[in-house]
N, C-alpha and C. Protein backbone atom coordinates (compact mmCIF):
# COMPACT_ATOMS: atom_id res chain seq x y z
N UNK A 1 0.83 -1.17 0.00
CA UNK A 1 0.00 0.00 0.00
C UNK A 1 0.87 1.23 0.00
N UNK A 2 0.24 2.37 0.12
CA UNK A 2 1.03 3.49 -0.05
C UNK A 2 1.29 3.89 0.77
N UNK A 3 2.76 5.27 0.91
CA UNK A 3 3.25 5.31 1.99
C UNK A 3 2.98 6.56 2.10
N UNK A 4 2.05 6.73 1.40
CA UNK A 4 1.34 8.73 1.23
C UNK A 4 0.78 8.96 3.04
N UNK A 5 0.69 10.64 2.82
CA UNK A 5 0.14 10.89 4.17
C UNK A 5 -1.71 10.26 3.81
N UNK A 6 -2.10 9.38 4.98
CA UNK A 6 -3.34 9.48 4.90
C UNK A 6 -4.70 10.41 4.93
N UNK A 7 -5.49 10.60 4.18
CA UNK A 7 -6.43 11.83 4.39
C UNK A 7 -7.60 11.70 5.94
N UNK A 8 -8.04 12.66 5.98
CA UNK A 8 -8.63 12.89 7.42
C UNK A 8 -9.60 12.83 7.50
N UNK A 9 -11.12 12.25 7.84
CA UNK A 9 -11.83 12.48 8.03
C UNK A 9 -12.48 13.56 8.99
N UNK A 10 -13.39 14.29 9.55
CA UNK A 10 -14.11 15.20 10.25
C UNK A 10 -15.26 14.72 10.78
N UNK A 11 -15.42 13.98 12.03
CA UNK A 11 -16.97 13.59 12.29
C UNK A 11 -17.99 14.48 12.42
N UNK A 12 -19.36 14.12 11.79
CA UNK A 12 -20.79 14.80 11.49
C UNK A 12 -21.51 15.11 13.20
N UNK A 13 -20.33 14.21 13.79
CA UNK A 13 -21.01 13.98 15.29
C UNK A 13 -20.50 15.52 15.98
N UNK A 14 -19.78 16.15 15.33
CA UNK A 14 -19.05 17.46 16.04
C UNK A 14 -19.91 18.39 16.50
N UNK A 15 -21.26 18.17 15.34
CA UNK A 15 -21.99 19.31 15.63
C UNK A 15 -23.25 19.21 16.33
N UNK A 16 -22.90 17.82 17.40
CA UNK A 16 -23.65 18.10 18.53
C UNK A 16 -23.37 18.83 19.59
N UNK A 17 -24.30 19.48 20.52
CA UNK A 17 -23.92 20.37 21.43
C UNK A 17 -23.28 19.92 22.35
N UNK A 18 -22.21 20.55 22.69
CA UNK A 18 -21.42 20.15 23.74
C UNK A 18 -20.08 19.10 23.20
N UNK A 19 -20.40 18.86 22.29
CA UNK A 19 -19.11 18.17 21.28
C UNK A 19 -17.86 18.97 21.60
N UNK A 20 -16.60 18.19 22.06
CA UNK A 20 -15.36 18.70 22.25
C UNK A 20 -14.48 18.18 21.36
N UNK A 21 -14.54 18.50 20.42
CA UNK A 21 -13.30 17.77 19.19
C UNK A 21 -11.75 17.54 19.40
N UNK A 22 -11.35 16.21 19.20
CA UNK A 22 -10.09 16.21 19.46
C UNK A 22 -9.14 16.85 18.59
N UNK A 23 -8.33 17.66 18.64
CA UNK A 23 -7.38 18.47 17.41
C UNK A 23 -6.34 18.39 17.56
N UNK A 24 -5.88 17.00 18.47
CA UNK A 24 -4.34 16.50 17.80
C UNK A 24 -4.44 15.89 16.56
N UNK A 25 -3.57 16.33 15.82
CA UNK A 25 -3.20 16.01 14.35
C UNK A 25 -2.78 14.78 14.25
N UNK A 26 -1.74 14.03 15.51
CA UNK A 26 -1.25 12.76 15.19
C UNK A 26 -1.85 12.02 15.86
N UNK A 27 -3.13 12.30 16.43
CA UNK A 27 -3.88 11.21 17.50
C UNK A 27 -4.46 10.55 16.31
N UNK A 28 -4.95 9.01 15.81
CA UNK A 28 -5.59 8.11 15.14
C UNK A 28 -6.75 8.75 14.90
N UNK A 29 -7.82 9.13 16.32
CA UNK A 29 -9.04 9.62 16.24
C UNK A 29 -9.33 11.19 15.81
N UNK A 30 -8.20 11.70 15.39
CA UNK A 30 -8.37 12.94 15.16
C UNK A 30 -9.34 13.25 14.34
N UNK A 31 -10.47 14.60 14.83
CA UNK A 31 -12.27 14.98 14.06
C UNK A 31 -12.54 14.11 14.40
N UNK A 32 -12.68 13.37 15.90
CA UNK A 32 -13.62 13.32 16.35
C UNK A 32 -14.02 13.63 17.64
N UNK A 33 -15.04 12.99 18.17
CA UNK A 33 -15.20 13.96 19.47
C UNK A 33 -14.62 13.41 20.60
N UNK A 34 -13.84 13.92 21.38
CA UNK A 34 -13.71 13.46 22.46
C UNK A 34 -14.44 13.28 23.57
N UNK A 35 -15.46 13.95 23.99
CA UNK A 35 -16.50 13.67 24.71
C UNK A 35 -18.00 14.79 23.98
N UNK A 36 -18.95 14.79 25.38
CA UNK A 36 -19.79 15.39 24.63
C UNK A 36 -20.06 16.61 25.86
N UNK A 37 -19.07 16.68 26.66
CA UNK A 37 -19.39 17.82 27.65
C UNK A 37 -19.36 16.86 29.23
N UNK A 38 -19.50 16.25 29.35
CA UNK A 38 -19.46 15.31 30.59
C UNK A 38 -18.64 13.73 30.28
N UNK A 39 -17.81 13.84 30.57
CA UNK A 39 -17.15 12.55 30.24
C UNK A 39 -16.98 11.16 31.25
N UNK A 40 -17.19 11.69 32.44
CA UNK A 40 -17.45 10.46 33.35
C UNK A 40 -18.77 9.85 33.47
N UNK A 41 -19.86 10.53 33.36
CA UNK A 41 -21.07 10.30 32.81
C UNK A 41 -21.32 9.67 31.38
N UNK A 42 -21.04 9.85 30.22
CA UNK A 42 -20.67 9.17 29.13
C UNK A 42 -19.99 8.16 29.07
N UNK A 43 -18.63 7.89 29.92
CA UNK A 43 -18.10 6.52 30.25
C UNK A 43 -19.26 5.38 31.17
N UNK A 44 -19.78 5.97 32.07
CA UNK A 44 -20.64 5.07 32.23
C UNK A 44 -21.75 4.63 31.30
N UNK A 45 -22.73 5.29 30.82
CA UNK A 45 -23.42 4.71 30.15
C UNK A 45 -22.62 4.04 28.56
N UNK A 46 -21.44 4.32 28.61
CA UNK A 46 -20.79 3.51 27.65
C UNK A 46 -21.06 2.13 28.04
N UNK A 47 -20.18 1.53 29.25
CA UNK A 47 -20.05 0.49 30.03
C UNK A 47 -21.65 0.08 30.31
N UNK A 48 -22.23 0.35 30.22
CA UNK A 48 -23.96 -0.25 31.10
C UNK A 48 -24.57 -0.66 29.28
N UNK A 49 -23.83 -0.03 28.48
CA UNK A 49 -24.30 -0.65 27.40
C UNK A 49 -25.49 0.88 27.08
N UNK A 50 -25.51 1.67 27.43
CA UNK A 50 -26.56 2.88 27.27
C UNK A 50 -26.32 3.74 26.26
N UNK A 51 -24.97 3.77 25.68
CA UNK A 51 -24.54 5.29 24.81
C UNK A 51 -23.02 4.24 23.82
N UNK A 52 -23.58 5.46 22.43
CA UNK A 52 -22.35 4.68 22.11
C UNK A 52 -21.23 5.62 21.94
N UNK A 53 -19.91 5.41 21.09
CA UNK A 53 -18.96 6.18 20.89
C UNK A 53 -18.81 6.62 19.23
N UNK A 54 -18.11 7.55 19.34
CA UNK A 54 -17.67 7.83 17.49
C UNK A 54 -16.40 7.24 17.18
N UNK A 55 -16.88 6.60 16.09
CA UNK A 55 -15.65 5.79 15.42
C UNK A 55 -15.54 6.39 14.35
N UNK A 56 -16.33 7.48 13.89
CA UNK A 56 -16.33 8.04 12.25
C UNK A 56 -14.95 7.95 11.74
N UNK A 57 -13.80 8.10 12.18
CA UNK A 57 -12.34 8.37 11.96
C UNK A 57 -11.82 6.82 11.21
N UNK A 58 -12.75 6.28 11.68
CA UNK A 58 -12.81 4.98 10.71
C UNK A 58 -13.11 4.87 9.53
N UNK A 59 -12.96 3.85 8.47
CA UNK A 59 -13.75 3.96 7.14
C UNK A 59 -14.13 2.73 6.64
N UNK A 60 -15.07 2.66 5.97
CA UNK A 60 -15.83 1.88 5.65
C UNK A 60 -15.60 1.17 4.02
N UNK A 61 -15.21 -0.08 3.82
CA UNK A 61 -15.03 -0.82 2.60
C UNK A 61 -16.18 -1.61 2.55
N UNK A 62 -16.18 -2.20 1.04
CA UNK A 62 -17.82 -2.59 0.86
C UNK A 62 -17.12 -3.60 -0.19
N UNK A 63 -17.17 -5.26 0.00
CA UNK A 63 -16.85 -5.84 -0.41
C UNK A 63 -18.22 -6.54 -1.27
N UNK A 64 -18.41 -6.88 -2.86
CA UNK A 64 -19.33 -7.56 -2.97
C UNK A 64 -18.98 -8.73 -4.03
N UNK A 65 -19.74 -9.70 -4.16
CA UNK A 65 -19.30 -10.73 -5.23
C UNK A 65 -19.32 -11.81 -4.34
N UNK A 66 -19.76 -13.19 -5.29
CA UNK A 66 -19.36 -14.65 -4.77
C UNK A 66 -18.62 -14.67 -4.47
N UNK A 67 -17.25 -14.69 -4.75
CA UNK A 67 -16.18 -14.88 -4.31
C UNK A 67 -15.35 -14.24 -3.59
N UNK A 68 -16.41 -13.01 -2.29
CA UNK A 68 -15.31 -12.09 -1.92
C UNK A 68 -15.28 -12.69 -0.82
N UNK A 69 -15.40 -13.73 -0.01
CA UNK A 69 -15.37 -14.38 1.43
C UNK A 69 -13.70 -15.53 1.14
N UNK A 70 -13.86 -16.13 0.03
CA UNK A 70 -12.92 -17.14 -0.41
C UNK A 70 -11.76 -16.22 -0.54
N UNK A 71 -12.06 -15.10 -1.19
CA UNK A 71 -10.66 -14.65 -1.65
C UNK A 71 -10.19 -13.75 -0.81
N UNK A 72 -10.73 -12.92 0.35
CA UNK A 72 -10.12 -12.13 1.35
C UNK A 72 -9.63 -13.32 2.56
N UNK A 73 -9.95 -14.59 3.02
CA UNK A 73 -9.57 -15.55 3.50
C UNK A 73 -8.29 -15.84 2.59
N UNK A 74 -8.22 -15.97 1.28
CA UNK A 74 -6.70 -16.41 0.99
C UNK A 74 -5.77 -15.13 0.94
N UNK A 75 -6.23 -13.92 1.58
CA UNK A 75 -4.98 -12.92 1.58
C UNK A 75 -4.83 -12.03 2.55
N UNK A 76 -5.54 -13.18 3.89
CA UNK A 76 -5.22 -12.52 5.48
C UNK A 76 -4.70 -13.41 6.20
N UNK A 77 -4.80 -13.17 7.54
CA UNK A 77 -4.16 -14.28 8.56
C UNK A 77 -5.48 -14.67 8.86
N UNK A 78 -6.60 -14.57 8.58
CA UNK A 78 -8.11 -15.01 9.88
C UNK A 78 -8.86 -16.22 8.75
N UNK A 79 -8.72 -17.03 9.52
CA UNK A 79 -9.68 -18.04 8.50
C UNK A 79 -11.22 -17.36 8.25
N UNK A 80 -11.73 -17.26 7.69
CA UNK A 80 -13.12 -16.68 7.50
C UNK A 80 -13.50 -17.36 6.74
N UNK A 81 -13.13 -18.10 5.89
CA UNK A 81 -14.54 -18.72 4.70
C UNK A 81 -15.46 -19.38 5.21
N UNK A 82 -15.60 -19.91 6.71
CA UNK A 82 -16.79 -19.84 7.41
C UNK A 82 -17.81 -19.16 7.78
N UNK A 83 -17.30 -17.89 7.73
CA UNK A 83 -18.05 -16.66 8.35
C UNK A 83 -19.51 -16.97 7.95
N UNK A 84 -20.56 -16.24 8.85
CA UNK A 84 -22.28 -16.64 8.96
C UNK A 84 -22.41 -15.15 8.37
N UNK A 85 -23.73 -14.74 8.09
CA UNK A 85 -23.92 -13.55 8.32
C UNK A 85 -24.27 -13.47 9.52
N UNK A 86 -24.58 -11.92 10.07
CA UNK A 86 -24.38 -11.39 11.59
C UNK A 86 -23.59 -11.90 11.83
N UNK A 87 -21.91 -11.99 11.22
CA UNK A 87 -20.93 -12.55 11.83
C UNK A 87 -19.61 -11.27 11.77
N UNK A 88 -18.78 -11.39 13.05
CA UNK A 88 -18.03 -10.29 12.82
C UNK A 88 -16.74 -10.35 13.32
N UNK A 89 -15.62 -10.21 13.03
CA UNK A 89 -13.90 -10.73 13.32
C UNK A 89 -13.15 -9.57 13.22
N UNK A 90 -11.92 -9.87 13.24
CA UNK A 90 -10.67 -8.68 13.10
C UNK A 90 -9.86 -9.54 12.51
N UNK A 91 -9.06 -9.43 11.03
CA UNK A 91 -8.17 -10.25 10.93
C UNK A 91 -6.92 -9.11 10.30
N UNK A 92 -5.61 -9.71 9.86
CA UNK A 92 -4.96 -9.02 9.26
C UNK A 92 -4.70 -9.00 7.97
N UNK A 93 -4.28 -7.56 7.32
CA UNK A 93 -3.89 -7.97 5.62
C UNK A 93 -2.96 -7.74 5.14
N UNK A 94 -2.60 -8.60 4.39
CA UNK A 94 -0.83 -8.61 4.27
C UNK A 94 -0.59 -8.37 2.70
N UNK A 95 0.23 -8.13 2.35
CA UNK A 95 0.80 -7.87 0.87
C UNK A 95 1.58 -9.26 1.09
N UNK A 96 1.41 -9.05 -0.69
CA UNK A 96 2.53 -10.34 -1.42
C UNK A 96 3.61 -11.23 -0.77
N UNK A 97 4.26 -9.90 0.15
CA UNK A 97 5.79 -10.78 0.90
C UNK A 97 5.24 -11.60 2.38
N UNK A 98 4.19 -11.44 2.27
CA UNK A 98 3.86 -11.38 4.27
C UNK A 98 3.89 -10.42 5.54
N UNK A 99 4.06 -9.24 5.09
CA UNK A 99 4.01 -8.17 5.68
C UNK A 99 2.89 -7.57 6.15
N UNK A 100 2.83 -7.19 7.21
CA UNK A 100 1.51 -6.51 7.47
C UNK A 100 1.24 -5.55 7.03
N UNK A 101 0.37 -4.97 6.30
CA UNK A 101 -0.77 -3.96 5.81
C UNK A 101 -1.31 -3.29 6.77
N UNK A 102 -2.11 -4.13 7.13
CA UNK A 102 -3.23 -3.35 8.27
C UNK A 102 -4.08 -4.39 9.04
N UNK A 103 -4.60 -3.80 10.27
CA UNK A 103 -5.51 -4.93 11.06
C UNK A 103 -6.57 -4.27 10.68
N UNK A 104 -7.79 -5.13 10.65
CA UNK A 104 -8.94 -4.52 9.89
C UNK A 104 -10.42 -5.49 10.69
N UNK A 105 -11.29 -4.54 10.92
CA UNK A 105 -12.22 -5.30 11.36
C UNK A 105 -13.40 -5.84 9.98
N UNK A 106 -14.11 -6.71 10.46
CA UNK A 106 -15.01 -7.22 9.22
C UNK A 106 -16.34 -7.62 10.03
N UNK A 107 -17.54 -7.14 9.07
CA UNK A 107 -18.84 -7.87 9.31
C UNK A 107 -19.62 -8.62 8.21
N UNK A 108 -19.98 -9.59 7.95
CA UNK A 108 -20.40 -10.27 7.18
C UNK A 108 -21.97 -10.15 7.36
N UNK A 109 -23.08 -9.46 6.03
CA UNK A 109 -24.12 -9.62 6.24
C UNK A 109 -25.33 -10.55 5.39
N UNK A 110 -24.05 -11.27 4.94
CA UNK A 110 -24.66 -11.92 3.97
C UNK A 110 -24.70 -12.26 2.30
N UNK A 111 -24.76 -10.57 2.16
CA UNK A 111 -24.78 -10.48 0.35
C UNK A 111 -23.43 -9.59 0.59
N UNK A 112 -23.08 -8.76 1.82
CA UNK A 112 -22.02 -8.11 1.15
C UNK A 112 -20.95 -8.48 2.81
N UNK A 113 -19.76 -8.14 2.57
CA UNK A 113 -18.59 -8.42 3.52
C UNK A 113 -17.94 -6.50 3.70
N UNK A 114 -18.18 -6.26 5.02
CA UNK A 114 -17.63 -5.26 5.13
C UNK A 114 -16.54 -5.00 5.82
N UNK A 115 -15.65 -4.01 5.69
CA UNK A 115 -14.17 -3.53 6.21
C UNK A 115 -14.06 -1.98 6.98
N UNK A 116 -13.79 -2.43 8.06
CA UNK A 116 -13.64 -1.61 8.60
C UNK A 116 -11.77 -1.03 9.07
N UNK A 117 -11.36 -0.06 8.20
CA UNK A 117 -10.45 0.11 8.07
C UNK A 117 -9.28 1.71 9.26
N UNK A 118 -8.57 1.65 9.43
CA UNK A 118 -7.89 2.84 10.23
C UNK A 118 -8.17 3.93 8.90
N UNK A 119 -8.16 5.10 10.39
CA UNK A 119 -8.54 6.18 9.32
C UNK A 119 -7.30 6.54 8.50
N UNK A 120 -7.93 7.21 7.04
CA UNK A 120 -7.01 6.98 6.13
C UNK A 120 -6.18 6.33 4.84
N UNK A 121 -7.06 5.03 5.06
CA UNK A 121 -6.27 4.00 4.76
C UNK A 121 -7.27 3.17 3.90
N UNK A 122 -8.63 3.51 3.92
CA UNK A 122 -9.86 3.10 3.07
C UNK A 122 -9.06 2.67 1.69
N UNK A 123 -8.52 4.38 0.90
CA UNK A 123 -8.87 3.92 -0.30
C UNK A 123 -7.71 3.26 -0.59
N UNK A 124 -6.41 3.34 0.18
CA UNK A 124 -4.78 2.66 -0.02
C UNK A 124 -5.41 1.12 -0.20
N UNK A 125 -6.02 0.84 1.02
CA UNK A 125 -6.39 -0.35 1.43
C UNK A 125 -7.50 -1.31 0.08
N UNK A 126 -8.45 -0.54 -0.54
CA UNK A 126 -8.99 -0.74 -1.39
C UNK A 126 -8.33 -0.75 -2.99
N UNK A 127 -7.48 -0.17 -2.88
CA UNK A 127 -6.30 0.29 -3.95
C UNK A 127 -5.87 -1.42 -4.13
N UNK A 128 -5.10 -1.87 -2.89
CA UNK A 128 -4.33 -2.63 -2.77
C UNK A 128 -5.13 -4.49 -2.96
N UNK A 129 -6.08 -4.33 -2.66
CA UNK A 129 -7.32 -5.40 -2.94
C UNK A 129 -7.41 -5.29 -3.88
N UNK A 130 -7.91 -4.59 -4.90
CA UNK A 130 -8.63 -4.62 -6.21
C UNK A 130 -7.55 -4.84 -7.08
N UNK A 131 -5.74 -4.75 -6.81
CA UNK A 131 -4.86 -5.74 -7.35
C UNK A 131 -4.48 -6.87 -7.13
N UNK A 132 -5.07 -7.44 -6.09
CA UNK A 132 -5.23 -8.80 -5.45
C UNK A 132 -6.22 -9.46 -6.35
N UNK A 133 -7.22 -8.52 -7.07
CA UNK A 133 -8.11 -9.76 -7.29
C UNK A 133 -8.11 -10.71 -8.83
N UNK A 134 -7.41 -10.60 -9.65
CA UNK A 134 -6.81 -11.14 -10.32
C UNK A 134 -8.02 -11.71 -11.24
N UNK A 135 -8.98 -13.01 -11.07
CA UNK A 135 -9.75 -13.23 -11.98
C UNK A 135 -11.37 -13.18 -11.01
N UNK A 136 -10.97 -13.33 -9.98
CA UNK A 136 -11.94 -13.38 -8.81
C UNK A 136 -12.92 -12.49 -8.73
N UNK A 137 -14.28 -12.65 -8.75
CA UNK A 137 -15.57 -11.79 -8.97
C UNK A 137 -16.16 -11.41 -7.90
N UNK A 138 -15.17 -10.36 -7.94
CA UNK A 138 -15.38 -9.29 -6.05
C UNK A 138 -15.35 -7.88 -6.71
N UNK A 139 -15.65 -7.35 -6.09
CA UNK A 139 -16.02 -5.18 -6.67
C UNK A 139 -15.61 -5.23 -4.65
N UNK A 140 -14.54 -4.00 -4.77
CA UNK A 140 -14.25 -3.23 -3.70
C UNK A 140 -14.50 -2.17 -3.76
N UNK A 141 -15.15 -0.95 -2.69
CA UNK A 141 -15.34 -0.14 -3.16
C UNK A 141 -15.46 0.47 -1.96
N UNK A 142 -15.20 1.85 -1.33
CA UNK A 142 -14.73 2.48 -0.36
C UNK A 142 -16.04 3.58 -0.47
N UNK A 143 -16.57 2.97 0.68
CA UNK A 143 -17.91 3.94 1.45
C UNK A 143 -17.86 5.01 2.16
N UNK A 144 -17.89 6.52 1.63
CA UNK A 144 -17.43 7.53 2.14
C UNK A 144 -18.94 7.92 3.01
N UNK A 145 -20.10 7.63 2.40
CA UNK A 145 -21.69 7.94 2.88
C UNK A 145 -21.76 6.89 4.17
N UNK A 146 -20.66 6.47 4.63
CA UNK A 146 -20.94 5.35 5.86
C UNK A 146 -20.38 6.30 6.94
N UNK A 147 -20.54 5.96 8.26
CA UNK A 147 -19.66 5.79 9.23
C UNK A 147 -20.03 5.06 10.62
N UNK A 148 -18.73 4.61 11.30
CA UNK A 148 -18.89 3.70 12.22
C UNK A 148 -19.41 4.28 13.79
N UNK A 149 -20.39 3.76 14.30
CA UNK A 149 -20.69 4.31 15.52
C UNK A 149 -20.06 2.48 16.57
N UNK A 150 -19.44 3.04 17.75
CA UNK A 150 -19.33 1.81 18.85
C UNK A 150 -20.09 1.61 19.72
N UNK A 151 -20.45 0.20 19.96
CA UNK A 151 -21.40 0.07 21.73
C UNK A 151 -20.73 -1.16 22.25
N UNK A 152 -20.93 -1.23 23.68
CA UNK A 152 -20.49 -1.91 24.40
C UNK A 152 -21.93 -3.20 24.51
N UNK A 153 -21.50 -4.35 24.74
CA UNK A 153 -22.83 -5.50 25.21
C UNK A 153 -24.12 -5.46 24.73
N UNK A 154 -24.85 -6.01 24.99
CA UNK A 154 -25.80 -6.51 24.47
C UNK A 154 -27.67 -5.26 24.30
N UNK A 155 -27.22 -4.21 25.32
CA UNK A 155 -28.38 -3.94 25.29
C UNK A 155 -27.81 -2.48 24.80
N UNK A 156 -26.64 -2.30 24.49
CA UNK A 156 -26.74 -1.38 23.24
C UNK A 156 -27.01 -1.52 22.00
C-alpha cells in the first residue's frame, strides 16, 4: 500500500452540542469527538451498554461478489470462509511478501462483507485489494456515505 500521508476524516457527530473535538493532528481519532461535555457520565453509560462512541475516523469498505469471502480468506491471517452472516472478526492484511498492511475489522451480512479500516487507509487499502483480485468476482469499493458508531454488550 502506499506510503502517502493518509487523508482525514471530520466527524458529522461534532456538531452536537457540547461536542469537544479532538485536534491533535497525530492522535488516530483525530475529528472526532472526544466527549460530549461530561465525560465520566458518558463513560458510564458507555459500560452499562446505554450510549455509544464515534468511530467516524474509521472507514468503511464494501466488499461484494461470490467470491469475496474465499478470496479475502486467501490474503489474510483469519480463517473466514466460514463466516455466517451477523458474523463479525478482526483479521490481518498482508501484501505479497507477508508483511503486514493493516488490522482490519469485518462484518459479514450476507450479500455483502464489510471492512472496517484505520482512518485513512480506506482507499490505499482498497487500492491494494482490487490488485489482489486477479480473476476473482469481487467489486471493492470504499464507502465515504458510511460511518462507524461503537457500543459496548448486548443492550446497546
Amino acid at each position: 500500500m502506499s506510503d502517502s500521508q493518509p487523508t482525514r476524516r471530520v466527524s458529522p457527530l461534532l456538531q452536537l452540542e457540547g461536542a469537544v473535538a479532538n485536534e491533535d493532528e497525530s492522535s488516530p481519532d483525530y475529528g472526532t469527538a472526544l466527549h460530549y461535555s461530561s465525560p465520566s457520565r458518558e463513560e458510564r453509560a458507555l459500560l452499562a451498554g446505554q450510549a455509544f462512541t464515534d468511530l467516524s475516523h474509521c472507514e468503511v469498505l464494501q466488499l461484494t461478489g461470490p467470491d469475496r469471502i474465499s478470496w479475502l480468506n486467501s490474503l489474510t491471517t483469519q480463517k473466514i470462509d466460514q463466516i455466517q452472516a451477523g458474523e463479525s472478526t478482526e483479521l490481518l492484511l498482508l501484501d505479497p511478501n507477508g508483511h503486514l498492511q493493516n488490522a482490519v475489522g469485518v462484518f459479514e451480512d450476507g450479500a455483502t462483507t464489510w471492512l472496517i479500516a484505520d482512518s485513512g487507509w480506506g482507499q490505499p487499502m482498497a487500492d491494494f485489494l482490487t490488485s489482489m483480485k486477479f480473476m476473482m468476482r469481487v467489486e471493492v469499493s470504499v464507502r465515504e456515505d458510511l460511518a462507524i458508531l461503537g457500543a459496548l454488550g448486548t443492550a446497546a
